[in-house]
C-alpha atoms as a PDB file:
ATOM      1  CA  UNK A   1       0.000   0.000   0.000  1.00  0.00           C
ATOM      2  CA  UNK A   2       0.929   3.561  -0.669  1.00  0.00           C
ATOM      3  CA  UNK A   3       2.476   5.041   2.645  1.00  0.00           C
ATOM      4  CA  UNK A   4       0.501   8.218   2.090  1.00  0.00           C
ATOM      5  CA  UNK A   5      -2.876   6.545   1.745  1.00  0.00           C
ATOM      6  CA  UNK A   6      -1.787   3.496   4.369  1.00  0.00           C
ATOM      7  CA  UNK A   7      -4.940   4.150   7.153  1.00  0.00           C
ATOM      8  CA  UNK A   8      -3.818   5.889  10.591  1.00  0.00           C
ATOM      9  CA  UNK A   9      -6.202   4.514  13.308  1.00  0.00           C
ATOM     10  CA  UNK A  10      -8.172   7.448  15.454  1.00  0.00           C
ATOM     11  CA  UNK A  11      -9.232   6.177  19.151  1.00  0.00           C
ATOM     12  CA  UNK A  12     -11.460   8.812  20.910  1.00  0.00           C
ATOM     13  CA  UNK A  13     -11.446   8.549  23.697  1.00  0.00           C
ATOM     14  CA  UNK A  14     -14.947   9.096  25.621  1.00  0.00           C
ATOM     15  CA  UNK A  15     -17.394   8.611  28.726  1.00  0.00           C
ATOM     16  CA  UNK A  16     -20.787   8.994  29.136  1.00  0.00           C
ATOM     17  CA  UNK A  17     -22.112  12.392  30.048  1.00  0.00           C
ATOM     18  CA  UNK A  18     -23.947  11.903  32.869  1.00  0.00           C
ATOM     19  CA  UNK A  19     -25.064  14.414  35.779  1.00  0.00           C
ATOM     20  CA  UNK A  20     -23.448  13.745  38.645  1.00  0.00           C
ATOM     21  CA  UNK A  21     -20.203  12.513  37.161  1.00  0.00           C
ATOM     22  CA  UNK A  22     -19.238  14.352  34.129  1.00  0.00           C
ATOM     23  CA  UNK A  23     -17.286  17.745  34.080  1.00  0.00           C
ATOM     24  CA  UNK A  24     -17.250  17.877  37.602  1.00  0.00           C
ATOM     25  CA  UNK A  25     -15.229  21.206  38.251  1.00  0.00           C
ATOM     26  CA  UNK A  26     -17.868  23.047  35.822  1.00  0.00           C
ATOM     27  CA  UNK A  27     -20.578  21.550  37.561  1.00  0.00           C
ATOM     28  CA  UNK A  28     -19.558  23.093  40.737  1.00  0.00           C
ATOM     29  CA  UNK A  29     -20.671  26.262  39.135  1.00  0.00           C
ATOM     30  CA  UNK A  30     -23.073  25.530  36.311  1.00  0.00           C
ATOM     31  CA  UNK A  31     -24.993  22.361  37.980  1.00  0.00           C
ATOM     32  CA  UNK A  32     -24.317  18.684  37.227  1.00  0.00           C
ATOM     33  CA  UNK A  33     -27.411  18.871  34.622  1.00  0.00           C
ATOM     34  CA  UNK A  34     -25.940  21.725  32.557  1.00  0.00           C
ATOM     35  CA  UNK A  35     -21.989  20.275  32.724  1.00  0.00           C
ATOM     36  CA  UNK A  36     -23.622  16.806  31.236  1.00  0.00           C
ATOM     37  CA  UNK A  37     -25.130  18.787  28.431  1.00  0.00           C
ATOM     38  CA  UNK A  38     -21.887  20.184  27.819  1.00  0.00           C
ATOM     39  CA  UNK A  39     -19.949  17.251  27.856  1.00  0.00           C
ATOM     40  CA  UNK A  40     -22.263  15.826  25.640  1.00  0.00           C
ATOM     41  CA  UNK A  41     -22.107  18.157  23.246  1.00  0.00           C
ATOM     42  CA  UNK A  42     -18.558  18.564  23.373  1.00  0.00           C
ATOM     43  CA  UNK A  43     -18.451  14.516  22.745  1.00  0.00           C
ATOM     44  CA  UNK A  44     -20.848  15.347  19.557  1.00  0.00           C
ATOM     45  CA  UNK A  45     -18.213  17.970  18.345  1.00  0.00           C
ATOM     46  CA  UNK A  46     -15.100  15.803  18.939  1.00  0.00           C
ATOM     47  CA  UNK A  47     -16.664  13.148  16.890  1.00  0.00           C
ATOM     48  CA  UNK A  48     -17.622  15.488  14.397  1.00  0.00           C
ATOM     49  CA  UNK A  49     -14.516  17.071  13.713  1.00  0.00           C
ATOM     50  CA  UNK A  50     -12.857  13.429  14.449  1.00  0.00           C
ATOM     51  CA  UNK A  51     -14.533  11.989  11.106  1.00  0.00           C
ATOM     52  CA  UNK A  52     -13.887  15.296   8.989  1.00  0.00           C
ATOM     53  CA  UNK A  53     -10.508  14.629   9.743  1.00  0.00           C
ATOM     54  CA  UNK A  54     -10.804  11.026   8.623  1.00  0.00           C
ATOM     55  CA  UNK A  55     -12.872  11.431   5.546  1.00  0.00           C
ATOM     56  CA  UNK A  56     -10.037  13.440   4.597  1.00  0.00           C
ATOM     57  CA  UNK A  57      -6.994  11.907   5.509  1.00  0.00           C
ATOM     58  CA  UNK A  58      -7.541   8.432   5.567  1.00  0.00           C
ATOM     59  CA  UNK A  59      -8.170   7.498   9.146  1.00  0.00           C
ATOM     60  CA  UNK A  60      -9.973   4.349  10.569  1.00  0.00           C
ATOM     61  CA  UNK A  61     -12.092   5.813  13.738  1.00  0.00           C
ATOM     62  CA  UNK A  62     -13.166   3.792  16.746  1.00  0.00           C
ATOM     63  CA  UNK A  63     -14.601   4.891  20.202  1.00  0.00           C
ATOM     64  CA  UNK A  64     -12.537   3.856  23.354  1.00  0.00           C
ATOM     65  CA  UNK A  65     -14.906   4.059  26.251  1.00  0.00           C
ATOM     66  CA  UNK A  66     -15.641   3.242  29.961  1.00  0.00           C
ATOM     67  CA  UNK A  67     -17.397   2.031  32.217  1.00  0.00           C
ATOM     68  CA  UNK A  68     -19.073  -0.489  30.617  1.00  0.00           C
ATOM     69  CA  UNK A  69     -22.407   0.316  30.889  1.00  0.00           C
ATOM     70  CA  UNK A  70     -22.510   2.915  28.489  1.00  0.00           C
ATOM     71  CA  UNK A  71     -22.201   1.228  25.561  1.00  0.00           C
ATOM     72  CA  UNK A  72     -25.826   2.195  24.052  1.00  0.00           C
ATOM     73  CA  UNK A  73     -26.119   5.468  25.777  1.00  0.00           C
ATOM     74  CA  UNK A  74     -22.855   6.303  23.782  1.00  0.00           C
ATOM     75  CA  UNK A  75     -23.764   4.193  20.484  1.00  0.00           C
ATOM     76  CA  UNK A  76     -27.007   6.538  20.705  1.00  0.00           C
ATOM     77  CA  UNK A  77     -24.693   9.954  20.867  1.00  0.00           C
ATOM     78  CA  UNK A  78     -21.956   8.425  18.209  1.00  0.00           C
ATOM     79  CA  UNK A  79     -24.246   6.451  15.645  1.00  0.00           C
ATOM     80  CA  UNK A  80     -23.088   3.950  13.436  1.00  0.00           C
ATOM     81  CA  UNK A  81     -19.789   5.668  12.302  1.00  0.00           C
ATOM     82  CA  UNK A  82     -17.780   4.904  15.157  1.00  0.00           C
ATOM     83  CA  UNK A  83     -17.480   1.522  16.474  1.00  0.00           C
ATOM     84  CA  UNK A  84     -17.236   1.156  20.276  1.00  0.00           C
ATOM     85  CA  UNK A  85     -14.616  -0.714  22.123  1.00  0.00           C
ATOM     86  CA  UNK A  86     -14.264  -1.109  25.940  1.00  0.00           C
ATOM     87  CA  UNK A  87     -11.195   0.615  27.503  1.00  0.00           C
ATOM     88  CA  UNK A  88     -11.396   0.153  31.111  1.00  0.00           C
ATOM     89  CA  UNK A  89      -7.756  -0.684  32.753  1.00  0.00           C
ATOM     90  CA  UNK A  90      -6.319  -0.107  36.195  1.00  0.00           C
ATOM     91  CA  UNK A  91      -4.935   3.220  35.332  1.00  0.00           C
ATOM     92  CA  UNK A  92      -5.495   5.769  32.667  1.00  0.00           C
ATOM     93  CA  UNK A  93      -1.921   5.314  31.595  1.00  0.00           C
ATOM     94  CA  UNK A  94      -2.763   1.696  31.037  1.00  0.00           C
ATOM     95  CA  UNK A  95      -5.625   2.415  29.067  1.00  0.00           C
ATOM     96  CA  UNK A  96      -3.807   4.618  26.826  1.00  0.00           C
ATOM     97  CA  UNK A  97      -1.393   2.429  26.726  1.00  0.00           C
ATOM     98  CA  UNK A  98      -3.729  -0.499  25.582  1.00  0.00           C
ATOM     99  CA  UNK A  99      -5.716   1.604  23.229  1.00  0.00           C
ATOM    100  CA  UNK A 100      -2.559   2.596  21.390  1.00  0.00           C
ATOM    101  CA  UNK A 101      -1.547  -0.939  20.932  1.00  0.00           C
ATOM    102  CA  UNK A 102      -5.082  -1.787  19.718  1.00  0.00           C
ATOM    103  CA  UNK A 103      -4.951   0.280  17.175  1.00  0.00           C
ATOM    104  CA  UNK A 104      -1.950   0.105  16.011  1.00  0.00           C
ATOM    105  CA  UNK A 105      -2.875  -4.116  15.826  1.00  0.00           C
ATOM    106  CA  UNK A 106      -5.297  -2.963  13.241  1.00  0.00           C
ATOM    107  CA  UNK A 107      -3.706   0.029  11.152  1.00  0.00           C
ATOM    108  CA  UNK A 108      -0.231  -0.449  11.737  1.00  0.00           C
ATOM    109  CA  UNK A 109       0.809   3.034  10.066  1.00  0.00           C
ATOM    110  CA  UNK A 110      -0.011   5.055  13.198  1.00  0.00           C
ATOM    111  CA  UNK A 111      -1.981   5.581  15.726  1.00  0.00           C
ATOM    112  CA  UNK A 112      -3.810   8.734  17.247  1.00  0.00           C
ATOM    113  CA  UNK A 113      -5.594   9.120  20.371  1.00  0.00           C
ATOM    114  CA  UNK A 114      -7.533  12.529  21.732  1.00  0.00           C
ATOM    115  CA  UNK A 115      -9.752  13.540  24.355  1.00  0.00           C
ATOM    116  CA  UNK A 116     -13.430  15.247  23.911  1.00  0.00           C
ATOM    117  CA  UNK A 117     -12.909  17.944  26.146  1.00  0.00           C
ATOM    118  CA  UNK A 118     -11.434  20.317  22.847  1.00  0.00           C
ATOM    119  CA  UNK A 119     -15.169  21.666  20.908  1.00  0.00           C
ATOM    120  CA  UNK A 120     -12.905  24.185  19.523  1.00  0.00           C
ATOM    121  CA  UNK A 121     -10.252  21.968  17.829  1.00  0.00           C
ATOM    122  CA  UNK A 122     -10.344  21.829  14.169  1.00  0.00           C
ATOM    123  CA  UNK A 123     -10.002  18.765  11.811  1.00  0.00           C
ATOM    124  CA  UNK A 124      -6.772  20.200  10.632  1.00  0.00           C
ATOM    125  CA  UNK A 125      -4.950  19.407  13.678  1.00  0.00           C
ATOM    126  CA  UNK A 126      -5.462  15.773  13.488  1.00  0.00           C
ATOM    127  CA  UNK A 127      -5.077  15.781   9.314  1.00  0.00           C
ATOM    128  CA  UNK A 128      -1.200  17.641  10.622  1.00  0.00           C
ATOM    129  CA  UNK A 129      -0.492  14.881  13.163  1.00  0.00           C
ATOM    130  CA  UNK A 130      -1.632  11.997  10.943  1.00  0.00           C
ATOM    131  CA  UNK A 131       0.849  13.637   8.064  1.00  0.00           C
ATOM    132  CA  UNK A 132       3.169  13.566  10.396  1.00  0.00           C
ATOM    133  CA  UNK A 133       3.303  10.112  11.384  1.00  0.00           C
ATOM    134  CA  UNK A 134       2.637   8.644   7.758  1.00  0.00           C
ATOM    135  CA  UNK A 135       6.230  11.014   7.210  1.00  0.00           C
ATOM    136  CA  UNK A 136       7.866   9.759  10.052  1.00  0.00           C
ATOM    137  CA  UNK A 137       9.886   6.719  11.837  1.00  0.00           C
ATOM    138  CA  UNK A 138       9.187   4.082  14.095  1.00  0.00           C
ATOM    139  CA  UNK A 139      10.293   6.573  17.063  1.00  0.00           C
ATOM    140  CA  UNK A 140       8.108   9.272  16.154  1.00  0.00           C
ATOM    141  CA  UNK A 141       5.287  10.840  18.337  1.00  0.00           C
ATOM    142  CA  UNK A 142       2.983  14.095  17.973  1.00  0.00           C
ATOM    143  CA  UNK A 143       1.649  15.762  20.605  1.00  0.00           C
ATOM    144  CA  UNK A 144      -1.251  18.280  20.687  1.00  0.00           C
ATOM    145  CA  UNK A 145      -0.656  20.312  23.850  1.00  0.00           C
ATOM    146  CA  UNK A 146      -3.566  22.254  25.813  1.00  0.00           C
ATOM    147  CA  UNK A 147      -2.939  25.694  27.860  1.00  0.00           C
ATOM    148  CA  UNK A 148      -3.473  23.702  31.457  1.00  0.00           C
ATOM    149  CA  UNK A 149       0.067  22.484  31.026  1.00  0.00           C
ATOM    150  CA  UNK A 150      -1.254  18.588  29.288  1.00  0.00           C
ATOM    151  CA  UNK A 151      -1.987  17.443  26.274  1.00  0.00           C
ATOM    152  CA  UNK A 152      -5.593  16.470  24.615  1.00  0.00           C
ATOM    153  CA  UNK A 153      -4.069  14.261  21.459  1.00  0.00           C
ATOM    154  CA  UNK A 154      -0.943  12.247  21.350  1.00  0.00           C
ATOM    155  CA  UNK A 155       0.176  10.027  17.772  1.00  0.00           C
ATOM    156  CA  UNK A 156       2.883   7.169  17.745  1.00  0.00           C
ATOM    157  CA  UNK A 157       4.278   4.950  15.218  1.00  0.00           C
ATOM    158  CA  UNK A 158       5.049   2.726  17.394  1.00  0.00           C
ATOM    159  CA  UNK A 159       3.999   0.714  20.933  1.00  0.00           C
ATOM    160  CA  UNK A 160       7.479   0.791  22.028  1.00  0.00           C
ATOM    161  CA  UNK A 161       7.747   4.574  21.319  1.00  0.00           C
ATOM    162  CA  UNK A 162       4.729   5.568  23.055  1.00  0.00           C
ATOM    163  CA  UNK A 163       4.610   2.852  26.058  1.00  0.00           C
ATOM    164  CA  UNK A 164       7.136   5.157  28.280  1.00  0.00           C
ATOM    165  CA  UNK A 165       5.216   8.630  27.538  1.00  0.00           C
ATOM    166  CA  UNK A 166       2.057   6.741  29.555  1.00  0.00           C
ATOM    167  CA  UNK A 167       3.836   4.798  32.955  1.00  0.00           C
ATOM    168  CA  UNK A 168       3.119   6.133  36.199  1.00  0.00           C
ATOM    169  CA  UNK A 169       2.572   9.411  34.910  1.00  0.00           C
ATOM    170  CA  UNK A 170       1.150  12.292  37.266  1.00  0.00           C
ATOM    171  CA  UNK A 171      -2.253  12.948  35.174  1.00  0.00           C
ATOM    172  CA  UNK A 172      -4.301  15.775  35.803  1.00  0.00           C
ATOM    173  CA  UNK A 173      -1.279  18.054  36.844  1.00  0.00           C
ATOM    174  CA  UNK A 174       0.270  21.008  34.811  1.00  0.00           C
ATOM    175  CA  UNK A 175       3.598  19.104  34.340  1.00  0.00           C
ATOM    176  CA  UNK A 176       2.464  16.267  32.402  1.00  0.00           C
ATOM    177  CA  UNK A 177       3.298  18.041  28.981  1.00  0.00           C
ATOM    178  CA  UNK A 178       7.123  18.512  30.163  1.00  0.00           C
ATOM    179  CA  UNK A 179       7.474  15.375  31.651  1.00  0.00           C
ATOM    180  CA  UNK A 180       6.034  13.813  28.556  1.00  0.00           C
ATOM    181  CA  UNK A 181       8.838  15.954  26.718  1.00  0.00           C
ATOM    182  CA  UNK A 182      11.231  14.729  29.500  1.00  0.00           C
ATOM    183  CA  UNK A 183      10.676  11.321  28.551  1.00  0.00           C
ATOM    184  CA  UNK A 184      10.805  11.627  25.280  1.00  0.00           C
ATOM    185  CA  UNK A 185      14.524  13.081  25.065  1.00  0.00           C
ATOM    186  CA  UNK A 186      15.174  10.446  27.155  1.00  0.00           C
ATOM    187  CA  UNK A 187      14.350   7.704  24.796  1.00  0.00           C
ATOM    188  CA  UNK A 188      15.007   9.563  22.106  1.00  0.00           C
ATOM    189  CA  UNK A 189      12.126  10.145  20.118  1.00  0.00           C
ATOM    190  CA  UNK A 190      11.222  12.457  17.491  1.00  0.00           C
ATOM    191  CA  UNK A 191       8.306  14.447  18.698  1.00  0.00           C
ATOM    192  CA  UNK A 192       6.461  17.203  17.033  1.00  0.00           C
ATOM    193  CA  UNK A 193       3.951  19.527  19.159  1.00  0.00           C
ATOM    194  CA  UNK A 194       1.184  20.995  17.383  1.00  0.00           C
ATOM    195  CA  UNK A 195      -0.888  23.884  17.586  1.00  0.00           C
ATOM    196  CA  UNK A 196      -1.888  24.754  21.434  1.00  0.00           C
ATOM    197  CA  UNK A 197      -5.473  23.967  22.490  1.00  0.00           C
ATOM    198  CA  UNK A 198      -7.810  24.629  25.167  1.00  0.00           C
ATOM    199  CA  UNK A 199      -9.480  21.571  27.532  1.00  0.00           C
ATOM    200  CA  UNK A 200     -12.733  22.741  28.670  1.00  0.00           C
ATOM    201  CA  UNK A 201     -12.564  21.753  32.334  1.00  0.00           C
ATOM    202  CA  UNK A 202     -13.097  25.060  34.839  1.00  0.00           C
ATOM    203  CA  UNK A 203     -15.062  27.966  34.705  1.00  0.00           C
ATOM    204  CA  UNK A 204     -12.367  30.185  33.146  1.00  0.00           C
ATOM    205  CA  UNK A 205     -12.598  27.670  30.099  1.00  0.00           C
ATOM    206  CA  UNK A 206     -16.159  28.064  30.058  1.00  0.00           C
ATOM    207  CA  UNK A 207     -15.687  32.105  29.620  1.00  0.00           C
ATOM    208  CA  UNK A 208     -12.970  31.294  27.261  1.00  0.00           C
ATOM    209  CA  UNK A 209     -15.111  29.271  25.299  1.00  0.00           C
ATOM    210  CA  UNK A 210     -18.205  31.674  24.641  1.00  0.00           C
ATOM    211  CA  UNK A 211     -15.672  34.338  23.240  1.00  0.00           C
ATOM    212  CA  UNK A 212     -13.844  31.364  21.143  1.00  0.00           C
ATOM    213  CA  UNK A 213     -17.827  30.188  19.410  1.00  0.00           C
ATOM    214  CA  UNK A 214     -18.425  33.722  18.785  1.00  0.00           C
ATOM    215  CA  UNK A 215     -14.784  34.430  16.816  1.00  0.00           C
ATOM    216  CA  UNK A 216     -15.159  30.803  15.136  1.00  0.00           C
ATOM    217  CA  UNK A 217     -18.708  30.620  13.877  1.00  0.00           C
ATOM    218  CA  UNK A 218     -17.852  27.667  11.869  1.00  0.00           C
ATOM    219  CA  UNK A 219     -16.802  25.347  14.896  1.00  0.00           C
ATOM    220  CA  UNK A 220     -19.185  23.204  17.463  1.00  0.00           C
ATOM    221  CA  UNK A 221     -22.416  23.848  16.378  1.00  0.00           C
ATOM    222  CA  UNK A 222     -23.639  21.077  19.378  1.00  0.00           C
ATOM    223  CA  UNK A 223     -21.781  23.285  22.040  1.00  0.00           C
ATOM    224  CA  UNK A 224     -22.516  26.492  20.390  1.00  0.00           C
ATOM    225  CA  UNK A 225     -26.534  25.314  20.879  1.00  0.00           C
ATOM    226  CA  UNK A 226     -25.933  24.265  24.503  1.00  0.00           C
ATOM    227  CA  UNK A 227     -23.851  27.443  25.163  1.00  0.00           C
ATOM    228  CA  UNK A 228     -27.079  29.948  23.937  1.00  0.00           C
ATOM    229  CA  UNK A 229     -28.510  28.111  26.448  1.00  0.00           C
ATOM    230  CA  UNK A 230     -26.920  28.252  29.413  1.00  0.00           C
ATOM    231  CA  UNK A 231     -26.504  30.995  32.110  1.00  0.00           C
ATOM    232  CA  UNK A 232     -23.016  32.291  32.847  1.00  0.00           C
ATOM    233  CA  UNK A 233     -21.597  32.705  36.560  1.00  0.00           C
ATOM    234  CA  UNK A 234     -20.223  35.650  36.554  1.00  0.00           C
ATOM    235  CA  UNK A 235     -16.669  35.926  35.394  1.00  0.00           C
ATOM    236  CA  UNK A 236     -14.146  36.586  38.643  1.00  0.00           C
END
């Protein structure tokens, strides 16, 4: 097969959005039944933008999800485009970890995982990474980072290559991006960071985000709708 055409596998990875349990830190200030329309809408987006990307660039999608109860409540939100697969190790780590090497079982070219925190990420970020890695060698890895100091998509070549980026990493903390980076010198890999993006995940975000729908008419029509509806703490 053509190594430009060869199919990159996408893994997005997702959970139900449920009051109570989804977007938590929003839902301190919005309520839990306004943060699950959010995240819900933000999961519509992701997807969205996910399969643009693919239709374009050659990419085979699939749906990595926990817990596993969710699978129709999700199959209802994703439709028929996106298989589902159930991703529910000891650690998230592991499950990156084993959703990278699942994918790369199947589309051996590369592999490309993201979050669905990101409405406001375009399709040409994941088109860049998957370039990348169809471009690159067996140690290569692309990172998407986000302003909160992490990342929200990561691309390998390669188990091996990616496998250290993902061990008893501090998640959740504003040093994961440079200890990725720290890692990565360390094994020697060739990494290339993207464009910056923005995780949705406090209130600031959430003030962040109505300005960002407004510049960027174009983008997440789901959270733009959900947005319009919503009323705004007030900004501190």
């Amino acid at each position: 097969m053509n190594k430009a055409l060869a199919p990159i596998g996408l893994g997005l990875m997702c959970k139900p959005p449920r009051p109570g349990t989804s977007k938590t830190r929003l839902a301190a200030g919005i309520g839990a039944d306004a943060a699950a329309k959010l995240s819900k809408a933000f999961l519509t987006d992701c997807a969205h933008v996910a399969w643009t990307a693919a239709v374009q660039s050659s990419l085979e999608l699939k749906a990595f999800y926990k817990p596993s109860d969710a699978t129709k409540e999700l199959g209802e939100i994703l439709g028929p485009r996106w298989p589902l697969e159930l991703a529910d190790a000891a650690s998230l780590g592991a499950i990156m970890c084993d959703i990278v090497g699942r994918i790369l079982t199947a589309c051996p070219a590369g592999a490309i995982i993201m979050g669905t925190d990101i409405p406001m990420m375009g399709a040409d970020v994941i088109q860049t990474a998957a370039r990348h890695l169809r471009t690159g060698n067996e140690r290569s890895i692309v990172i998407a980072p986000s302003v909160d100091g992490g990342y929200c998509l990561i691309g390998a070549r390669t188990l091996e290559a990616a496998a250290p980026l993902f061990e008893d990493m501090a998640w959740s903390t504003p040093q994961v991006l440079d200890e990725t980076l720290r890692r990565a010198r360390a094994e020697r890999l060739d990494v290339t960071l993207l464009d910056m993006q923005r995780d949705v995940d406090e209130l600031p975000d959430l003030h962040w985000l109505r300005e960002a729908i407004v510049a960027q008419p174009d983008r997440a029509m789901a959270t733009r709708h959900v947005m319009s509806t919503l009323v705004m703490p007030a900004e501190k």
